[in-house]
ModelCIF file with pLDDT and N, C-alpha, C, O atoms, coordinates in Angstrom:
data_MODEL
#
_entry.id   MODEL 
#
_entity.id                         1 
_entity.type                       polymer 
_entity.pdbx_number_of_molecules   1 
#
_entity_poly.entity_id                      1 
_entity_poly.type                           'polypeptide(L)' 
_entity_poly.nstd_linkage                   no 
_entity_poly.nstd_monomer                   no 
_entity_poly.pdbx_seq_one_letter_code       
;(UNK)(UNK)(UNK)(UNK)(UNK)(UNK)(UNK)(UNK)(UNK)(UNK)(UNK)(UNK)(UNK)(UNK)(UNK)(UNK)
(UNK)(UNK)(UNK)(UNK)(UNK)(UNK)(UNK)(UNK)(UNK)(UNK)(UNK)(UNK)(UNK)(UNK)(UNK)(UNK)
(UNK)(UNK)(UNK)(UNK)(UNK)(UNK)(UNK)(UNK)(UNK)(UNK)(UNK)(UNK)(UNK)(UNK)(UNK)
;
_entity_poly.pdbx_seq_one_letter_code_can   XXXXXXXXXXXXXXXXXXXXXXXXXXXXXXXXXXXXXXXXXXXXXXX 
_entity_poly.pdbx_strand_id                 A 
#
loop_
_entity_poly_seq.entity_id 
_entity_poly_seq.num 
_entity_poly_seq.mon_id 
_entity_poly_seq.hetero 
1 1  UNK n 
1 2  UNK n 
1 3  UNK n 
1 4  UNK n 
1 5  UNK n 
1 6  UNK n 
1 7  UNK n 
1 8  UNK n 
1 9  UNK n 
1 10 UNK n 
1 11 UNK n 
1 12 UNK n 
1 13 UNK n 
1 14 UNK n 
1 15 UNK n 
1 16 UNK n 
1 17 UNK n 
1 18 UNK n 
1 19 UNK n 
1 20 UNK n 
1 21 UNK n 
1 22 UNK n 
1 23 UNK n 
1 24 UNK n 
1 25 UNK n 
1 26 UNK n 
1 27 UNK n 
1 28 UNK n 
1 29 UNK n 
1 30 UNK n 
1 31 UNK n 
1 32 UNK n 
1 33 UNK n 
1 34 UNK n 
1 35 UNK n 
1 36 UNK n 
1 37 UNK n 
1 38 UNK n 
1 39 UNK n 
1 40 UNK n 
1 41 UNK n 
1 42 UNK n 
1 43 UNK n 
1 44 UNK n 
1 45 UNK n 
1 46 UNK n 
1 47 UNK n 
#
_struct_asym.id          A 
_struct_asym.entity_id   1 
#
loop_
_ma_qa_metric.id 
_ma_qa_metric.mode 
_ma_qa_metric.name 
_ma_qa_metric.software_group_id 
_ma_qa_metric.type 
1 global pLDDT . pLDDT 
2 local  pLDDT . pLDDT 
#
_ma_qa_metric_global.metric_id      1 
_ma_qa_metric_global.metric_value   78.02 
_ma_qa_metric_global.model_id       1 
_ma_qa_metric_global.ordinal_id     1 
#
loop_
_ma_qa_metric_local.label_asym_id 
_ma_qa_metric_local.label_comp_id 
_ma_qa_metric_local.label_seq_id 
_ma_qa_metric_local.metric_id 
_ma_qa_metric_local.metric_value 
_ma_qa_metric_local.model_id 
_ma_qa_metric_local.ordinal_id 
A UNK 1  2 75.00 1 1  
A UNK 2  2 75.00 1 2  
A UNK 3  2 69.00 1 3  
A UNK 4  2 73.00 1 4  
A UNK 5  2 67.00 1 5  
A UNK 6  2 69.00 1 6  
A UNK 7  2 67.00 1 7  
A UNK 8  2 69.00 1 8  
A UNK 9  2 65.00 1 9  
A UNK 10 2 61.00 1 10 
A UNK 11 2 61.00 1 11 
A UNK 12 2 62.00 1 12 
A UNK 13 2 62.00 1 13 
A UNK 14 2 60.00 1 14 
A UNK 15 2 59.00 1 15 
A UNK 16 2 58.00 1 16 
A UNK 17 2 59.00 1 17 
A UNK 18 2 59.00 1 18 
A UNK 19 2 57.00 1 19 
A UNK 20 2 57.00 1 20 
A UNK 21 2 60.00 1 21 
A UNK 22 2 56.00 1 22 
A UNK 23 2 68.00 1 23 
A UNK 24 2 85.00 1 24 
A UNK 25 2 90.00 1 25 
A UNK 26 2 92.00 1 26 
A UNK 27 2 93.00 1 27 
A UNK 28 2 93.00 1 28 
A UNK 29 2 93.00 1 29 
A UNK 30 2 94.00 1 30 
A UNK 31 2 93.00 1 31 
A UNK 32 2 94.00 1 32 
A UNK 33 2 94.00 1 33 
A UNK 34 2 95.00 1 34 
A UNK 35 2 95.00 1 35 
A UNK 36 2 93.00 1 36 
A UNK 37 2 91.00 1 37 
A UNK 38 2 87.00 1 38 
A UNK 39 2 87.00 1 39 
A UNK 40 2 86.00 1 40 
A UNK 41 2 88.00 1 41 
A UNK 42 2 91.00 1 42 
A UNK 43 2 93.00 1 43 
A UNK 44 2 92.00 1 44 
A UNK 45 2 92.00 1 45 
A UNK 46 2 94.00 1 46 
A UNK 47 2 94.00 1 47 
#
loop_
_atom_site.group_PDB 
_atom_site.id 
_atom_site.type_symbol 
_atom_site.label_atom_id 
_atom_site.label_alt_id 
_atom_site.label_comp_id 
_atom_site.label_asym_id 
_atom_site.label_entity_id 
_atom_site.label_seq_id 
_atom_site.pdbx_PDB_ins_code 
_atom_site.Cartn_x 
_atom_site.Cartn_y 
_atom_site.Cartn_z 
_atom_site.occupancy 
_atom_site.B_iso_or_equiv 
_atom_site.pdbx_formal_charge 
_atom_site.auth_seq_id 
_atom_site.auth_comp_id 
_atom_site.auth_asym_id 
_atom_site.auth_atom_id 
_atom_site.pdbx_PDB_model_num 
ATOM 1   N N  . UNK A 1 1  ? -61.939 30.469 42.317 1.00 75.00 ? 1  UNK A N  1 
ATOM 2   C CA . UNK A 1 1  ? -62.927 29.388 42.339 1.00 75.00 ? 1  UNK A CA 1 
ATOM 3   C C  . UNK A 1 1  ? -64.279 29.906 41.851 1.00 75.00 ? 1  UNK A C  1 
ATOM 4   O O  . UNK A 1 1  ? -65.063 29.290 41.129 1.00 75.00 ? 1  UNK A O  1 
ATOM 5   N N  . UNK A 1 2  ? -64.422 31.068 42.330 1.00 75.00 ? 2  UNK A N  1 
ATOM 6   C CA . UNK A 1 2  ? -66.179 32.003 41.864 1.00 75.00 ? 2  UNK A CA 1 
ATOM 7   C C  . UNK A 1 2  ? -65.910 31.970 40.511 1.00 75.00 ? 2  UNK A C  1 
ATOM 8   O O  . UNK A 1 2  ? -66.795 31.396 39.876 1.00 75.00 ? 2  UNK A O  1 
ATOM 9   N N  . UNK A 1 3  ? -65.033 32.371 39.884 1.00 69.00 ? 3  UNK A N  1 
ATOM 10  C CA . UNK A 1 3  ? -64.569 32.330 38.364 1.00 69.00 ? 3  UNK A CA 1 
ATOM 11  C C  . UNK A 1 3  ? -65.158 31.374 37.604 1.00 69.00 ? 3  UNK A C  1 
ATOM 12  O O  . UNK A 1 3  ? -66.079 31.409 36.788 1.00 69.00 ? 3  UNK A O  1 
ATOM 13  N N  . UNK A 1 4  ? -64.201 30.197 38.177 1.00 73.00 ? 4  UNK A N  1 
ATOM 14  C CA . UNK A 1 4  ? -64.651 28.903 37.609 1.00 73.00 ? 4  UNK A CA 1 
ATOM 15  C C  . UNK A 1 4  ? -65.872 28.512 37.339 1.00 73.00 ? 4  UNK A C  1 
ATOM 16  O O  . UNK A 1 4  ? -66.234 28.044 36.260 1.00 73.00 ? 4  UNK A O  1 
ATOM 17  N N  . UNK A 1 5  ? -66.677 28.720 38.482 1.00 67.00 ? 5  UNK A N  1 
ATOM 18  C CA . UNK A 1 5  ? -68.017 28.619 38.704 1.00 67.00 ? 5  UNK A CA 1 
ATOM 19  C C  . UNK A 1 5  ? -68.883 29.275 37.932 1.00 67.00 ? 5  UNK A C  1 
ATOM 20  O O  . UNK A 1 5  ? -69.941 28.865 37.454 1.00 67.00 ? 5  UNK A O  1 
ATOM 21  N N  . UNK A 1 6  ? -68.263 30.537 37.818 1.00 69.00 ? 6  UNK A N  1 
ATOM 22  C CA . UNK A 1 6  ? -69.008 31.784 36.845 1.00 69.00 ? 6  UNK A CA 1 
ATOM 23  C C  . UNK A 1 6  ? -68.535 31.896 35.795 1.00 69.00 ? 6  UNK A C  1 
ATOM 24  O O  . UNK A 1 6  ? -69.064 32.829 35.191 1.00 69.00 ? 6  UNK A O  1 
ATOM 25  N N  . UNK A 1 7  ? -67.455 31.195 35.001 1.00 67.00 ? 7  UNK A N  1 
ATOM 26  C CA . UNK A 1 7  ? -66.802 31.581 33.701 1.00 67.00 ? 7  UNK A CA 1 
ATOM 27  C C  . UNK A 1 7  ? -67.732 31.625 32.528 1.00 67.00 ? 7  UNK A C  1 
ATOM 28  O O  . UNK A 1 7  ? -67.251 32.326 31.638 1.00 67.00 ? 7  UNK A O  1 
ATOM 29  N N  . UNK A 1 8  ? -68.983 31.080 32.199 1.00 69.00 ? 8  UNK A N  1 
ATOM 30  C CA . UNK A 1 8  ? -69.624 31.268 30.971 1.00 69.00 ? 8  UNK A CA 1 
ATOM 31  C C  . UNK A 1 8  ? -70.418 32.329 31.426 1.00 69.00 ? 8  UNK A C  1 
ATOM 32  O O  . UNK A 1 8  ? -70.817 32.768 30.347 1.00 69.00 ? 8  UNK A O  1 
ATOM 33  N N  . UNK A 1 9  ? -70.949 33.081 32.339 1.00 65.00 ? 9  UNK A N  1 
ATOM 34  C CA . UNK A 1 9  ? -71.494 34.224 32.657 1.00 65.00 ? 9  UNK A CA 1 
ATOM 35  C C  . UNK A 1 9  ? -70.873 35.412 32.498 1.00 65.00 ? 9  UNK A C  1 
ATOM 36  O O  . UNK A 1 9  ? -71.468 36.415 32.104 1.00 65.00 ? 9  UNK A O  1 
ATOM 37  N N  . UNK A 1 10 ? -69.019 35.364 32.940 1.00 61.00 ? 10 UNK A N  1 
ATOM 38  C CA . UNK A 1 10 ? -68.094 36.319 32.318 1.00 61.00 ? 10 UNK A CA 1 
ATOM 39  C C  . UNK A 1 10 ? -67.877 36.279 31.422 1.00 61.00 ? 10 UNK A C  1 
ATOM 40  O O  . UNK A 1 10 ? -67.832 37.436 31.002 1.00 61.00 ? 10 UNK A O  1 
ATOM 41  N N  . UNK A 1 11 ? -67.571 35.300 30.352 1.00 61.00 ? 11 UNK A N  1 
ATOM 42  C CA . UNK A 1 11 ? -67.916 35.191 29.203 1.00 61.00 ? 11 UNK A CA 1 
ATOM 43  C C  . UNK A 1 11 ? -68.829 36.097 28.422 1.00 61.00 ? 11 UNK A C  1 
ATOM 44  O O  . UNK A 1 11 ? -68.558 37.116 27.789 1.00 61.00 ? 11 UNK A O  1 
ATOM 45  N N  . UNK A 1 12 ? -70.247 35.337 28.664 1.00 62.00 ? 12 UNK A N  1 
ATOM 46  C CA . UNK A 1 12 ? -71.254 36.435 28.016 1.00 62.00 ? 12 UNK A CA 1 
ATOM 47  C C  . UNK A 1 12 ? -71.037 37.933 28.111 1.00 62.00 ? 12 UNK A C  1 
ATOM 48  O O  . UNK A 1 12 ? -71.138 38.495 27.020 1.00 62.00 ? 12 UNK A O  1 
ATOM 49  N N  . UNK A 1 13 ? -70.690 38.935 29.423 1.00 62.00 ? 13 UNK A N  1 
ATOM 50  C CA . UNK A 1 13 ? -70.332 39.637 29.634 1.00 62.00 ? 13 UNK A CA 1 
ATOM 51  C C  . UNK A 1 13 ? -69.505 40.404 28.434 1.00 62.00 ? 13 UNK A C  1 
ATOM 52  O O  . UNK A 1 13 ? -69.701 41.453 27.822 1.00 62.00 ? 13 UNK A O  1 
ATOM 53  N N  . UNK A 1 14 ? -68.676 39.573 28.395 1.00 60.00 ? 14 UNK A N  1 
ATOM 54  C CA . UNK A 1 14 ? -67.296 40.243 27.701 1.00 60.00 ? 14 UNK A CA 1 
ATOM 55  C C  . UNK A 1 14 ? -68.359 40.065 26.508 1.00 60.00 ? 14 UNK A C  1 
ATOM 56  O O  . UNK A 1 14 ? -68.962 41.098 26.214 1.00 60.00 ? 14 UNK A O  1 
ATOM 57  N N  . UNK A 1 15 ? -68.625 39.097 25.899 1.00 59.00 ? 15 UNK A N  1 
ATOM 58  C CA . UNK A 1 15 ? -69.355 38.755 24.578 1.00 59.00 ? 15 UNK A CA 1 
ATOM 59  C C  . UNK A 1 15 ? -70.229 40.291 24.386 1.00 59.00 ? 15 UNK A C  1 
ATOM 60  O O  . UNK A 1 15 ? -70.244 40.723 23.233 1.00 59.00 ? 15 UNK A O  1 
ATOM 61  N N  . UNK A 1 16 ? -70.977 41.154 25.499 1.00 58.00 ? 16 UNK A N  1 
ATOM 62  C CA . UNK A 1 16 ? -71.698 41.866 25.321 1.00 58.00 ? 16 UNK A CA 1 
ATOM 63  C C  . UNK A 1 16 ? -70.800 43.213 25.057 1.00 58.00 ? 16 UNK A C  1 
ATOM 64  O O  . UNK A 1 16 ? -70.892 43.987 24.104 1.00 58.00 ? 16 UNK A O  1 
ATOM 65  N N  . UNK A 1 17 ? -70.101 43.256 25.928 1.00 59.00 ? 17 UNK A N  1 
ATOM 66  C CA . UNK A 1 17 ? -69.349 44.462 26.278 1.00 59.00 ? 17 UNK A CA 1 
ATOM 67  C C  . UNK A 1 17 ? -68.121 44.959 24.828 1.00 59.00 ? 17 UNK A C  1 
ATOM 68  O O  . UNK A 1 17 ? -67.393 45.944 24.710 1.00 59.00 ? 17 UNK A O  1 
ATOM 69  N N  . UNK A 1 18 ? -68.310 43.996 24.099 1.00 59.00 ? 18 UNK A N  1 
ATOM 70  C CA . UNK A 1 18 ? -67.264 43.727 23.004 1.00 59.00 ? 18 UNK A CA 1 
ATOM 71  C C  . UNK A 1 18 ? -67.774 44.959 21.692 1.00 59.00 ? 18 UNK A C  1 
ATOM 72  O O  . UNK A 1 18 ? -68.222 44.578 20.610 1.00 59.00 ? 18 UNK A O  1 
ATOM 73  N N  . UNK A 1 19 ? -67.621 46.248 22.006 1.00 57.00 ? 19 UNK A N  1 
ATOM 74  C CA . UNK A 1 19 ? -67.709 46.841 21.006 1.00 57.00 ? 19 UNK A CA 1 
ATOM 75  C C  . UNK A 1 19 ? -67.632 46.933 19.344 1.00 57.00 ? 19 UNK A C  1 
ATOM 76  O O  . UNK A 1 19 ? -68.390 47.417 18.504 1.00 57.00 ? 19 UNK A O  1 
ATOM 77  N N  . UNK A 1 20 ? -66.358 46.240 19.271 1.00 57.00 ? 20 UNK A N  1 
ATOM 78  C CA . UNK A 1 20 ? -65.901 45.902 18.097 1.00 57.00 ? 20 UNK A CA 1 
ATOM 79  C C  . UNK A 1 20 ? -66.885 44.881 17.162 1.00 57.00 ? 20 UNK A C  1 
ATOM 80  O O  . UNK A 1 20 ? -67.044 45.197 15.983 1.00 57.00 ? 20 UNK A O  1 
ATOM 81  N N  . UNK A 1 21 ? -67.454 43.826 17.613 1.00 60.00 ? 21 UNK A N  1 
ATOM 82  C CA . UNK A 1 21 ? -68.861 43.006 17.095 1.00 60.00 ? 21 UNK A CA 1 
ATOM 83  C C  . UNK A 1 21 ? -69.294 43.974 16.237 1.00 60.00 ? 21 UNK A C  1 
ATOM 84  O O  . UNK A 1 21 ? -69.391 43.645 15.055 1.00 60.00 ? 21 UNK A O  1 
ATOM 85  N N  . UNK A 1 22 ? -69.630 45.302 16.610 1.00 56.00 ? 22 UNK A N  1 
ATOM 86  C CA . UNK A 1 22 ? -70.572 46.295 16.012 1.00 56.00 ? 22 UNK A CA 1 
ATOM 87  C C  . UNK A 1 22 ? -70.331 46.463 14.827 1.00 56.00 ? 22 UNK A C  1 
ATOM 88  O O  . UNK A 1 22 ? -71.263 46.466 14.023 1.00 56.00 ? 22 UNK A O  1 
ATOM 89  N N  . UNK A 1 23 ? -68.577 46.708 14.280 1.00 68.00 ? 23 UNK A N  1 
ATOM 90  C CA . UNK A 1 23 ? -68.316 47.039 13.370 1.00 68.00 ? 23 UNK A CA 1 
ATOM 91  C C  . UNK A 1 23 ? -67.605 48.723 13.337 1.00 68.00 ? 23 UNK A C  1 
ATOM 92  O O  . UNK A 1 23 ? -66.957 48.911 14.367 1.00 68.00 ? 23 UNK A O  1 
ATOM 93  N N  . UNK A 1 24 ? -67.602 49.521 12.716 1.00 85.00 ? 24 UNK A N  1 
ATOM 94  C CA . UNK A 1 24 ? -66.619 50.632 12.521 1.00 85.00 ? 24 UNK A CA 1 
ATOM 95  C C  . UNK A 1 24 ? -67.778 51.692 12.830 1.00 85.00 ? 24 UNK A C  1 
ATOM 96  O O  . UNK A 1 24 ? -68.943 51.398 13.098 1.00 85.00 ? 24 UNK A O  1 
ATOM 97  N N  . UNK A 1 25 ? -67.170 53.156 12.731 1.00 90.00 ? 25 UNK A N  1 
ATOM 98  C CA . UNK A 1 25 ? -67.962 54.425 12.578 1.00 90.00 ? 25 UNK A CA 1 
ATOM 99  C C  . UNK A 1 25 ? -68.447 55.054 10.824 1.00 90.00 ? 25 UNK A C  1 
ATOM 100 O O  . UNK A 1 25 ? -67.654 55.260 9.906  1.00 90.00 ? 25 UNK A O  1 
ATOM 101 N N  . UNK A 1 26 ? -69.938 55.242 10.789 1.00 92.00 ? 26 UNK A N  1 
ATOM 102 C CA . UNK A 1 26 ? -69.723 55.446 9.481  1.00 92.00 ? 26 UNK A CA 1 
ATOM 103 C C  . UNK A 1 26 ? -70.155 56.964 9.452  1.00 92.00 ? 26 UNK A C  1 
ATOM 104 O O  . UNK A 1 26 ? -70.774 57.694 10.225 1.00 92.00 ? 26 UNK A O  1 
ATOM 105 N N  . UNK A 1 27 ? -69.522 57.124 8.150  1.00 93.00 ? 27 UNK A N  1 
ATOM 106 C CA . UNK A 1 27 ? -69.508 58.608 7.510  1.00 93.00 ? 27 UNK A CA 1 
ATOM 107 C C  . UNK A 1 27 ? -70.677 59.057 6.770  1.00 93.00 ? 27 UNK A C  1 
ATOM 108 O O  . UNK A 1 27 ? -70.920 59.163 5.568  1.00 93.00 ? 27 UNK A O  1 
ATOM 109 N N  . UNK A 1 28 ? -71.403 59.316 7.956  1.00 93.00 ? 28 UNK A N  1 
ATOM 110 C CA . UNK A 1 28 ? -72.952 59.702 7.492  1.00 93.00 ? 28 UNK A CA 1 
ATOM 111 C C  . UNK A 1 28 ? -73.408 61.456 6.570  1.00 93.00 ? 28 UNK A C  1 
ATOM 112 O O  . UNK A 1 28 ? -73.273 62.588 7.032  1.00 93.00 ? 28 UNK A O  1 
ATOM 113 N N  . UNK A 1 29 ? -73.803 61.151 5.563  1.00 93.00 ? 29 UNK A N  1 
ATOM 114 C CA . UNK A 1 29 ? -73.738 62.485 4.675  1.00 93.00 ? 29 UNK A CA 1 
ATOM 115 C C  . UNK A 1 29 ? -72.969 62.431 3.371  1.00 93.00 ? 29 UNK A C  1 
ATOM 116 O O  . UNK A 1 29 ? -73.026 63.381 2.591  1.00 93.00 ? 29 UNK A O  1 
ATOM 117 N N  . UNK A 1 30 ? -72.260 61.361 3.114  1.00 94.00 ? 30 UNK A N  1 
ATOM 118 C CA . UNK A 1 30 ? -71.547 61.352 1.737  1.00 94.00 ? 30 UNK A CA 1 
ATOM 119 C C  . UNK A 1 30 ? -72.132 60.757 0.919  1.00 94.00 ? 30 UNK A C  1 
ATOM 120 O O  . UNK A 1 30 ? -73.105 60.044 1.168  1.00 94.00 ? 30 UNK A O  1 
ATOM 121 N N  . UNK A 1 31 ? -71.594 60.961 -0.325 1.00 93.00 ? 31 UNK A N  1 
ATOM 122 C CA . UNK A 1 31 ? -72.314 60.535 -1.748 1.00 93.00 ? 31 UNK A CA 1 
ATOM 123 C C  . UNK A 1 31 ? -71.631 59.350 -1.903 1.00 93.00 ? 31 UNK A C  1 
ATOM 124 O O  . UNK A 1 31 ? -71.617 59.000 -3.083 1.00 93.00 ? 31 UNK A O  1 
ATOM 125 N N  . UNK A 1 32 ? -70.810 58.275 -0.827 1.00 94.00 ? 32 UNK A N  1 
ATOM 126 C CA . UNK A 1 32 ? -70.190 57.330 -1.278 1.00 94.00 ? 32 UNK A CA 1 
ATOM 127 C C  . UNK A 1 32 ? -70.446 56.621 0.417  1.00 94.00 ? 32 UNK A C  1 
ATOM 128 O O  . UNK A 1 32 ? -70.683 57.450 1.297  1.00 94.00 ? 32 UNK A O  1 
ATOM 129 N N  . UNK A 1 33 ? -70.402 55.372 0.758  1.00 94.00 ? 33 UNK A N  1 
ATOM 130 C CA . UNK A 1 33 ? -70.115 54.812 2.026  1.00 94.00 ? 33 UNK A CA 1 
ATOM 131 C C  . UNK A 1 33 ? -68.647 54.574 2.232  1.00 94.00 ? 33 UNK A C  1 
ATOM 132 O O  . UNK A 1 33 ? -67.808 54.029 1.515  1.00 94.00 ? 33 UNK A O  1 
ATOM 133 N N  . UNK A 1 34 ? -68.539 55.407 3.976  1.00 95.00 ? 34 UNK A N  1 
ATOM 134 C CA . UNK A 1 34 ? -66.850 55.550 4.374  1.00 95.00 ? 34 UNK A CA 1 
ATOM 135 C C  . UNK A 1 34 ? -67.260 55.054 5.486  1.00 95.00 ? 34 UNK A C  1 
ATOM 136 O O  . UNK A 1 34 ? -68.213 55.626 6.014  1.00 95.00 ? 34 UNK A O  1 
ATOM 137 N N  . UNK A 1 35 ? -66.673 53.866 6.158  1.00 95.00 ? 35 UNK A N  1 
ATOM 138 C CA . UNK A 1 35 ? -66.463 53.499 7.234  1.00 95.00 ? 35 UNK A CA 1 
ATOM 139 C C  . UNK A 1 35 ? -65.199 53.117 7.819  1.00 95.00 ? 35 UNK A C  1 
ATOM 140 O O  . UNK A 1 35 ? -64.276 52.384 7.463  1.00 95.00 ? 35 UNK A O  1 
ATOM 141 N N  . UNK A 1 36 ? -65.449 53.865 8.860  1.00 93.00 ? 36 UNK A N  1 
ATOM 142 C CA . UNK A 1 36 ? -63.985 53.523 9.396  1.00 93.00 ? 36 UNK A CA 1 
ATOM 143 C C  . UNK A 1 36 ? -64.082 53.314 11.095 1.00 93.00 ? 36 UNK A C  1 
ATOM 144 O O  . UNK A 1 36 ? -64.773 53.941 11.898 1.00 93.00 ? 36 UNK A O  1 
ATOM 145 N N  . UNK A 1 37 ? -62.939 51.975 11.375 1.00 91.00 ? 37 UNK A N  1 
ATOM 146 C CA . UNK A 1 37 ? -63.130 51.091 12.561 1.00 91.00 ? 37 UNK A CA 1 
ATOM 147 C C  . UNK A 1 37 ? -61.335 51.287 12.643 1.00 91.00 ? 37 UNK A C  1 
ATOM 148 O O  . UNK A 1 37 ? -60.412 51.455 11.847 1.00 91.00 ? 37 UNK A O  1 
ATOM 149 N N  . UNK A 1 38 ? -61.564 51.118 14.424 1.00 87.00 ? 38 UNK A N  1 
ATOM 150 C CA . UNK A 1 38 ? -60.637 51.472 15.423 1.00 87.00 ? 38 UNK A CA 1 
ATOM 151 C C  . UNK A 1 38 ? -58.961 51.027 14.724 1.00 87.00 ? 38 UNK A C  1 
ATOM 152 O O  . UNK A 1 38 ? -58.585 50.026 14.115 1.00 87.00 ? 38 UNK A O  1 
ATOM 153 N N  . UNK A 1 39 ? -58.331 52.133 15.099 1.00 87.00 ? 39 UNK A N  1 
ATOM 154 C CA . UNK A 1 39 ? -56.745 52.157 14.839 1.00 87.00 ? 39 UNK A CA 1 
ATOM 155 C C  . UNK A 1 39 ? -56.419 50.500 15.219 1.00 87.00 ? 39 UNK A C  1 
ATOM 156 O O  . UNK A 1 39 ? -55.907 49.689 14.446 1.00 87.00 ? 39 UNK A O  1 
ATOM 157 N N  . UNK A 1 40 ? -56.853 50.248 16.596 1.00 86.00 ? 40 UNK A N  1 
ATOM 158 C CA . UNK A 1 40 ? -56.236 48.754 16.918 1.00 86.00 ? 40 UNK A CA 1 
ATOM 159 C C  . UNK A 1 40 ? -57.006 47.491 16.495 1.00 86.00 ? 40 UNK A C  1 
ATOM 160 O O  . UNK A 1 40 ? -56.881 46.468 17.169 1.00 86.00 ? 40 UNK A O  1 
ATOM 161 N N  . UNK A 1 41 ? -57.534 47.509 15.769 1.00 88.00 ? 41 UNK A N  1 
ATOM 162 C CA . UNK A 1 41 ? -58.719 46.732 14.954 1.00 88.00 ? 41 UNK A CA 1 
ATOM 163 C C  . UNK A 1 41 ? -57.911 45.461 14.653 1.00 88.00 ? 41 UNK A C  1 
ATOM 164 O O  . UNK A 1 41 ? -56.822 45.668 14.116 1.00 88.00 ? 41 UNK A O  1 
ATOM 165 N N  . UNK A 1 42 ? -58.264 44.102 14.917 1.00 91.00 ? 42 UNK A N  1 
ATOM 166 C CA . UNK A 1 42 ? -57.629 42.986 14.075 1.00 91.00 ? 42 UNK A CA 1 
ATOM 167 C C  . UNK A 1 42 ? -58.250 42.199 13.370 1.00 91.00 ? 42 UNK A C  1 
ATOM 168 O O  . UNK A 1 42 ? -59.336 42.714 13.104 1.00 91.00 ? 42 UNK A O  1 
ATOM 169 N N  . UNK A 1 43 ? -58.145 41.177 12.898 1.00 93.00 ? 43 UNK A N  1 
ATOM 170 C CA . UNK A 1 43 ? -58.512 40.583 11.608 1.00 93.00 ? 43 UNK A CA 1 
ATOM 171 C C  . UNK A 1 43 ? -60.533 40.179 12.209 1.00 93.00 ? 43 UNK A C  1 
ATOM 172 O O  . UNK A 1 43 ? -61.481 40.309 11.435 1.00 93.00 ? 43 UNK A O  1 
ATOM 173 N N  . UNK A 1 44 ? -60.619 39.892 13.128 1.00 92.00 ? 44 UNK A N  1 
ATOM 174 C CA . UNK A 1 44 ? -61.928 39.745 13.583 1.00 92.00 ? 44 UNK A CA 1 
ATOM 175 C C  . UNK A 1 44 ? -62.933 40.807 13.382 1.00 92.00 ? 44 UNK A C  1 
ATOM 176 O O  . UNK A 1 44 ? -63.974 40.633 12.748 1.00 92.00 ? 44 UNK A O  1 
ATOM 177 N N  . UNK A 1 45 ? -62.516 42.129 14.053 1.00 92.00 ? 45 UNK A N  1 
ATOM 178 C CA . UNK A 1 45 ? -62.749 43.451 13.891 1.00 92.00 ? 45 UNK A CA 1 
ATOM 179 C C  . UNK A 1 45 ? -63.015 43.382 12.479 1.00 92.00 ? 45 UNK A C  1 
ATOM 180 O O  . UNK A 1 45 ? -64.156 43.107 12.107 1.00 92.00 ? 45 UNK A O  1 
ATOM 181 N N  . UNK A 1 46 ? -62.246 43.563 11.785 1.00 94.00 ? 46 UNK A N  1 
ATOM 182 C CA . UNK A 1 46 ? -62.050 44.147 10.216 1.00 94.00 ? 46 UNK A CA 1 
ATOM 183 C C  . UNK A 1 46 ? -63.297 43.114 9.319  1.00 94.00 ? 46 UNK A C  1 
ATOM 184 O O  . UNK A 1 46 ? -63.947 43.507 8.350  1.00 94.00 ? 46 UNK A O  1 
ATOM 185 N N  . UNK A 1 47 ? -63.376 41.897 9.883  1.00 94.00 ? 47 UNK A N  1 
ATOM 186 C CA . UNK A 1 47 ? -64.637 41.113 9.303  1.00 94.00 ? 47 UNK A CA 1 
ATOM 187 C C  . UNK A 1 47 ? -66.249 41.516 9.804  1.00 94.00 ? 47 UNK A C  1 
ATOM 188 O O  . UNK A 1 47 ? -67.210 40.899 9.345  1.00 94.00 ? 47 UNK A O  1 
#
């Protein structure tokens, strides 16, 4: 029932906590841009 009550607050939460938003790790020091994002990455991730 607290859930219910609180679901767009857990929401935001997760919304914050959501690493992947960020985007990948990049390969800082090369003469070219390499980025690369998580093995379990899906089509959201990858955008």
């Amino acid at each position: 029932v607290g859930y219910v009550l609180s679901r767009k607050a857990f929401h935001q939460v997760g919304q914050v906590m959501d690493y992947s938003k960020h985007g990948g790790a990049v390969l800082l020091g090369l003469k070219g841009a390499v980025i690369k994002t998580h093995g379990s990455s899906k089509a959201e991730t990858v955008r």
